[in-house]
Protein backbone atom coordinates (compact mmCIF):
# COMPACT_ATOMS: atom_id res chain seq x y z
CA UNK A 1 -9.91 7.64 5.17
CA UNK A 2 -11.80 10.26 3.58
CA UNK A 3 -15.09 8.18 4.62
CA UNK A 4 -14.08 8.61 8.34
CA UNK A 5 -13.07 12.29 7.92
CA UNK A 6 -9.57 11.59 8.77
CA UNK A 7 -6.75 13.85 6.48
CA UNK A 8 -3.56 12.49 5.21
CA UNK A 9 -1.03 13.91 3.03
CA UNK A 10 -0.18 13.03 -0.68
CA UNK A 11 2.40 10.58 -0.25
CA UNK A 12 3.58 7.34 -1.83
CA UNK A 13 4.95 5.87 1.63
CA UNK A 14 2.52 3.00 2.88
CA UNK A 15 3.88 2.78 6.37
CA UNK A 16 2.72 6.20 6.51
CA UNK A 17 -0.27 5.64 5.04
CA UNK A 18 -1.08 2.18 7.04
CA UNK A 19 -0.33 4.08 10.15
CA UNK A 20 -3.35 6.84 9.46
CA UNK A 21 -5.64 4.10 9.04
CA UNK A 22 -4.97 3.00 12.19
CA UNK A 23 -5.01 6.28 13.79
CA UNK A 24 -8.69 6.65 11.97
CA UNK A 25 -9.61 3.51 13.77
CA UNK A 26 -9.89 0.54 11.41
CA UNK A 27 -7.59 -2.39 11.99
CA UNK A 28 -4.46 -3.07 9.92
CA UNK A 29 -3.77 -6.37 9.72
CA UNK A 30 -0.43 -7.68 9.90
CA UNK A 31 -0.40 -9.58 6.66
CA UNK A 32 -1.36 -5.76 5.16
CA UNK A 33 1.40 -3.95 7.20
CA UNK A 34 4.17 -6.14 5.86
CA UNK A 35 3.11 -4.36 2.41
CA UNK A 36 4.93 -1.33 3.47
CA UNK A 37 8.03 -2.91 1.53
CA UNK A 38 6.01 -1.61 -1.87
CA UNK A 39 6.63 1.96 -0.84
CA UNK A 40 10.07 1.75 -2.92
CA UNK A 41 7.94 0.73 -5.94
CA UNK A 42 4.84 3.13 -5.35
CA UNK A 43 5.67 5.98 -7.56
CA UNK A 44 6.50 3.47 -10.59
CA UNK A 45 2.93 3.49 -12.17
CA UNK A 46 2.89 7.04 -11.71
CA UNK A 47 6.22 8.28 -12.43
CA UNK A 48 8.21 5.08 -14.49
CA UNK A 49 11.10 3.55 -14.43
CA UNK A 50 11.70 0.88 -11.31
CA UNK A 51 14.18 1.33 -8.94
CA UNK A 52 16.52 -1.59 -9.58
CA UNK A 53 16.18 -4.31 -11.98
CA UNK A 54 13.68 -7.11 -10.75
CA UNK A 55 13.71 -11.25 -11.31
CA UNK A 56 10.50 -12.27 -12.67
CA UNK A 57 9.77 -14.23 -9.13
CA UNK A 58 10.43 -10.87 -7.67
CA UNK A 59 7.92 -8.84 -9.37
CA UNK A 60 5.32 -12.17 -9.26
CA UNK A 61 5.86 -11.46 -5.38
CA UNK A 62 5.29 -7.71 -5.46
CA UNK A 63 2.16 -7.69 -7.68
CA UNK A 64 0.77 -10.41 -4.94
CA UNK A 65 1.50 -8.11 -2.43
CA UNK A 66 -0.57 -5.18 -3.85
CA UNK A 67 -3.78 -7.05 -4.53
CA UNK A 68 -3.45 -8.31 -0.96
CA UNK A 69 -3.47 -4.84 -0.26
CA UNK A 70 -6.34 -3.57 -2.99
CA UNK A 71 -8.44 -6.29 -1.79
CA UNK A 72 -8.16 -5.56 1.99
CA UNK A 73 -8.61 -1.59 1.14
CA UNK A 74 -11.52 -2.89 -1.69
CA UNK A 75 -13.33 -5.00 1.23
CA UNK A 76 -13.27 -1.75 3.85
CA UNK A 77 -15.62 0.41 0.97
CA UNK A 78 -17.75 -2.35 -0.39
């Protein structure tokens, strides 16, 4: 975003976020968008502690969901 010009606020909510990519013109792709469920665990690597306790399959699903999304956003500045 800050390549296109585009603001955005300091926030940890990825709907949010997703949604002011798209408003800066690039393409969100649906696989991305369904990402926005990490928003409840965002804050965690900056602030500790997760919300609720997690099954290991749970957390092996949430750490696949953000590389899917550090890829996609890696991809858009390489």
């Amino acid at each position: 975003m800050i390549h296109r010009g585009a603001a955005y606020p300091k926030t940890h909510d990825i709907a949010h976020l997703l949604t002011l990519v798209q408003r800066s013109g690039l393409e969100v792709p649906e696989e991305i968008r369904q990402c926005d469920r990490l928003t409840r665990y965002a804050g965690v690597s900056r602030y500790g502690g997760l919300p609720e306790a997690l099954a290991e399959e749970d957390y092996a699903r949430i750490v696949r969901m953000a590389e899917r999304v550090y890829r996609w956003a890696e991809s858009l500045i390489v």
